[in-house]
C-alpha atoms as a PDB file:
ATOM      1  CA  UNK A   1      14.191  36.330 235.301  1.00  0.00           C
ATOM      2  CA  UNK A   2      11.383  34.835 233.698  1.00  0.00           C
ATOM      3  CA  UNK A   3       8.002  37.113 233.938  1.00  0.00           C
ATOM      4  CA  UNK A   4       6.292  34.405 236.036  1.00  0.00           C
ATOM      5  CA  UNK A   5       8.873  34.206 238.857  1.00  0.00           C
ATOM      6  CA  UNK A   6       8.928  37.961 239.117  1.00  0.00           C
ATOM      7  CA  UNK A   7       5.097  37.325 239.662  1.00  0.00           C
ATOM      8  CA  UNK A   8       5.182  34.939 242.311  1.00  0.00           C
ATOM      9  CA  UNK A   9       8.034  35.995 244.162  1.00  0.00           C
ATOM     10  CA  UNK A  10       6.113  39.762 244.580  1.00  0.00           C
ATOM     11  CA  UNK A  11       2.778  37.726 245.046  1.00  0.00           C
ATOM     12  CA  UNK A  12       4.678  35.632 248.038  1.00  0.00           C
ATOM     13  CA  UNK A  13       6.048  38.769 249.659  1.00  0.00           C
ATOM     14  CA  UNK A  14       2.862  40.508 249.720  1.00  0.00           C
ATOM     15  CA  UNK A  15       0.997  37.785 250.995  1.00  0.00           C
ATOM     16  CA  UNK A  16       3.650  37.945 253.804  1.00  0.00           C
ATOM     17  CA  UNK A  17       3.431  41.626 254.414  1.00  0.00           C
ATOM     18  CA  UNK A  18      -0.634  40.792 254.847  1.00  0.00           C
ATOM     19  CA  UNK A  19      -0.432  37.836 257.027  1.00  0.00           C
ATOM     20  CA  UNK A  20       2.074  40.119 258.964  1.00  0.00           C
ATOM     21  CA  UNK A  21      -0.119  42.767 259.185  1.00  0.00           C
ATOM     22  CA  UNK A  22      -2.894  41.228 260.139  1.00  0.00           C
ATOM     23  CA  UNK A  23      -2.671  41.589 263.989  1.00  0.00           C
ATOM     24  CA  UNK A  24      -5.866  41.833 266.568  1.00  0.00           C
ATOM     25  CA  UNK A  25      -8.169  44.622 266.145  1.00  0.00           C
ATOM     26  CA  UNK A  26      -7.925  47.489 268.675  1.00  0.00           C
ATOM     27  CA  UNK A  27     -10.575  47.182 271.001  1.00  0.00           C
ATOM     28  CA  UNK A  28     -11.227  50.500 272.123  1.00  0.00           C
ATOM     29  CA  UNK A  29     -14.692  50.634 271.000  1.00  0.00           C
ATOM     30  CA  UNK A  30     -16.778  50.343 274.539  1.00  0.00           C
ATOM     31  CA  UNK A  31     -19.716  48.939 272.926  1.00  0.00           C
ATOM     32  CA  UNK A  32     -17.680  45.692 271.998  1.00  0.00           C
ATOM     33  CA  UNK A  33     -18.524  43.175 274.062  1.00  0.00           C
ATOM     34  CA  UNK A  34     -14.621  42.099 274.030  1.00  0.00           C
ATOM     35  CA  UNK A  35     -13.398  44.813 275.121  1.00  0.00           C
ATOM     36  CA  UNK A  36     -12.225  44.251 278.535  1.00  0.00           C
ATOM     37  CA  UNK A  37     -13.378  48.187 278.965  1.00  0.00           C
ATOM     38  CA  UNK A  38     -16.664  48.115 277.834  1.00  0.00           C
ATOM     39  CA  UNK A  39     -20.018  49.208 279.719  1.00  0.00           C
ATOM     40  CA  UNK A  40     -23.480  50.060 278.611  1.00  0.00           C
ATOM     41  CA  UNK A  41     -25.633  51.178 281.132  1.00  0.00           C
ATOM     42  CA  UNK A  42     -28.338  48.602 282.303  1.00  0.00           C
ATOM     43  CA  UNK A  43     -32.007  49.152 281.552  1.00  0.00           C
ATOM     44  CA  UNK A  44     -34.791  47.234 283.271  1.00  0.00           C
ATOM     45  CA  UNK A  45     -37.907  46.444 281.751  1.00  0.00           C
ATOM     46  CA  UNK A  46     -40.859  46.231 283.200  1.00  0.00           C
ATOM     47  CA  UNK A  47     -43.743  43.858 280.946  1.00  0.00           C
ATOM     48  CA  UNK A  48     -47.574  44.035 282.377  1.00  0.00           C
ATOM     49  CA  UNK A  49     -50.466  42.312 280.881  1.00  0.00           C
ATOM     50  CA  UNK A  50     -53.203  44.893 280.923  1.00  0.00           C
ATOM     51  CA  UNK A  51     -56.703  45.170 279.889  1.00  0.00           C
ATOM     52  CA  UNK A  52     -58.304  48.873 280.280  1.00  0.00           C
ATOM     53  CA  UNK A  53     -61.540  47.915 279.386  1.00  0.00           C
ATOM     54  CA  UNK A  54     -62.323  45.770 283.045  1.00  0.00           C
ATOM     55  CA  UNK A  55     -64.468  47.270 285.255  1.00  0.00           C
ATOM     56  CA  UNK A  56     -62.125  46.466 288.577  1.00  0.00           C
ATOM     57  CA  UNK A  57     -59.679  49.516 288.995  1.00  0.00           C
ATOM     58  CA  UNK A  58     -56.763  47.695 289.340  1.00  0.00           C
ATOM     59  CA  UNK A  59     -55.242  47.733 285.662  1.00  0.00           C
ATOM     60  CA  UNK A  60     -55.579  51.734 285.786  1.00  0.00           C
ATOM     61  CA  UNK A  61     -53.763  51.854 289.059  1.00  0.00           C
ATOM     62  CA  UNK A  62     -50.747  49.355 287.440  1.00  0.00           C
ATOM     63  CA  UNK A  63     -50.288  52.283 284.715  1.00  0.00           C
ATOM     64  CA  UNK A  64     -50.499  54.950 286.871  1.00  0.00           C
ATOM     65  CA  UNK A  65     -47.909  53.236 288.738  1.00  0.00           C
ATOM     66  CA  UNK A  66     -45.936  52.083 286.113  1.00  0.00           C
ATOM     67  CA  UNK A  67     -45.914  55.572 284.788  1.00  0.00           C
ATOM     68  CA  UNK A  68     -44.600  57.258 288.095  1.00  0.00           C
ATOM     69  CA  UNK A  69     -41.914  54.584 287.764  1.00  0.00           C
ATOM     70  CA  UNK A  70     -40.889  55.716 284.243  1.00  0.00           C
ATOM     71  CA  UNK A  71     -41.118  59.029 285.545  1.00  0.00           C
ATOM     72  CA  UNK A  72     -38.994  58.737 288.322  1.00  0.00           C
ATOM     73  CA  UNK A  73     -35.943  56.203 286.740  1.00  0.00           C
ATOM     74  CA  UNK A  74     -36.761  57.655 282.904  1.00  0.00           C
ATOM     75  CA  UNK A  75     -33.888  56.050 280.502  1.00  0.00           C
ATOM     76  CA  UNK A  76     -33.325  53.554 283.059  1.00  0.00           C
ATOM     77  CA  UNK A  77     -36.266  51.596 282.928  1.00  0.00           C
ATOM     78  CA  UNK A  78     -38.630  50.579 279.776  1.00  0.00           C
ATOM     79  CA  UNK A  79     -42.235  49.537 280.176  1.00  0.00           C
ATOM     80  CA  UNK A  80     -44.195  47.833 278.003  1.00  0.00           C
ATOM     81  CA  UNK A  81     -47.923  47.284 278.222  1.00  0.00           C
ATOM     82  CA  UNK A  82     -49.517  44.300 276.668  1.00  0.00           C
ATOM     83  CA  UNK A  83     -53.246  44.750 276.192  1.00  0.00           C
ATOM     84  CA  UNK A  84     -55.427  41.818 276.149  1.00  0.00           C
ATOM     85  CA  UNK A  85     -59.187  40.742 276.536  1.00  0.00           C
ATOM     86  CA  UNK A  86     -60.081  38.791 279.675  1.00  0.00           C
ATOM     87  CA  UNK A  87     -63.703  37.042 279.641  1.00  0.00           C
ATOM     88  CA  UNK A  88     -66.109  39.746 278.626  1.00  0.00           C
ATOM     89  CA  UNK A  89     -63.889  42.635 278.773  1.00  0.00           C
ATOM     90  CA  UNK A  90     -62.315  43.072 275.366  1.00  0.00           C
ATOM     91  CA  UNK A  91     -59.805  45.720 274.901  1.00  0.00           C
ATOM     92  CA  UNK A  92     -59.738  47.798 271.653  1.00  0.00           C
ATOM     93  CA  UNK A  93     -55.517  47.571 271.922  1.00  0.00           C
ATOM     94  CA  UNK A  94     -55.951  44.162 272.495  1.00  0.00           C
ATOM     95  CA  UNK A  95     -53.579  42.449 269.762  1.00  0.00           C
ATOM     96  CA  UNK A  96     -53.560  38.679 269.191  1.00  0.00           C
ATOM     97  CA  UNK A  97     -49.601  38.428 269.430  1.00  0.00           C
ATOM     98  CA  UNK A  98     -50.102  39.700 273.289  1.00  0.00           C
ATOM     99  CA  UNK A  99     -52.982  36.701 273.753  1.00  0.00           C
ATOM    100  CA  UNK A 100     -49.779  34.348 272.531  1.00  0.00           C
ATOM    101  CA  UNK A 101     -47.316  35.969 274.836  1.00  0.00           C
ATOM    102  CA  UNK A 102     -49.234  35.990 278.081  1.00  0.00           C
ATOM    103  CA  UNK A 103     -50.094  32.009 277.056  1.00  0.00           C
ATOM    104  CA  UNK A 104     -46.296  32.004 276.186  1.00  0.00           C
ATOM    105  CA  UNK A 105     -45.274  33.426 279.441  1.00  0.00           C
ATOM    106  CA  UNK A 106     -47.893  31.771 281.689  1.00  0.00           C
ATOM    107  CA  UNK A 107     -46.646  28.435 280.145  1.00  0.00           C
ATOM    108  CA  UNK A 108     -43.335  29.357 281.417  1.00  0.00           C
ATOM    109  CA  UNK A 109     -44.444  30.630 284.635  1.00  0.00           C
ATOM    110  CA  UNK A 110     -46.091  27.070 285.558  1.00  0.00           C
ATOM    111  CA  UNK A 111     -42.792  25.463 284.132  1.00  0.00           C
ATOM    112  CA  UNK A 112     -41.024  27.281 286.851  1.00  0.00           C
ATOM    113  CA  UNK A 113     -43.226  26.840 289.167  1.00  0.00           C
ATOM    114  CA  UNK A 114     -43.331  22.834 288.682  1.00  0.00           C
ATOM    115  CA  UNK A 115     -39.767  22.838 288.556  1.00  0.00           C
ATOM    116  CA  UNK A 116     -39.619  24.268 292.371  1.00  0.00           C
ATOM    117  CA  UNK A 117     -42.258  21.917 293.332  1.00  0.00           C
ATOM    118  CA  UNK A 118     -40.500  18.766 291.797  1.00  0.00           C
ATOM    119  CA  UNK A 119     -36.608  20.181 294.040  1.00  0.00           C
END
C-alpha cells in the first residue's frame, strides 16, 4: 500500500473518531447560563445622584439611609453614589462622567415618561 493511502485512510479514521467524539459539553457548571441548573443569587442596586456640598439636609439623610440599607441586606444589595454639582453647590467628588449619566438617565426618564403620556 502506497505511503499516501496509508496516510489518508489513518487521517479519515481519525477525523471520524473526532467528529464522534465531539458530543455536547457537560453542563454542570452553575454559572452557565445553559445550564438548566444554574442560579446566581440576585443583587439589587441601588444608583443616587448626590451632591454633599448643598446646604438642604436631604442628600446626607439619602446616605445615611442608603447605608442602613447596605447594612441591613449587605451582599445583596450594591449602592452606588454619583456625586454631582447642582447650581452653586459644587461637589469636590463631583466627576464629569456622573454630569453625563444623570443627563443620560434624566433623558431616559422623560422618554418614559412621554411614552405613558402618549398610551
Amino acid at each position: 500500500m502506497p505511503l499516501s493511502h496509508f496516510i489518508f485512510r489513518h487521517s479519515l479514521i481519525l477525523f471520524l473518531f473526532i467528529i464522534s467524539a465531539c458530543d455536547d459539553i457537560e453542563r454542570d457548571n452553575i454559572l452557565d447560563p445553559k445550564n438548566p441548573g444554574s442560579y446566581r443569587p440576585l443583587t439589587t442596586m441601588i444608583e443616587a445622584f448626590v451632591n454633599t456640598e448643598n446646604d438642604q439636609l436631604y442628600n446626607q439623610y439619602m446616605i445615611s439611609a442608603l447605608n442602613k440599607i447596605k447594612e441591613q441586606y449587605g451582599q445583596k444589595v450594591v449602592i452606588a453614589h454619583f456625586h454631582r454639582n447642582v447650581g452653586v453647590f459644587s461637589d469636590s467628588l463631583a466627576l464629569r462622567d456622573n454630569e453625563i449619566l444623570y443627563q443620560l438617565t434624566v433623558g431616559d426618564i422623560r422618554s418614559m415618561r412621554m411614552l405613558v403620556l402618549v398610551k
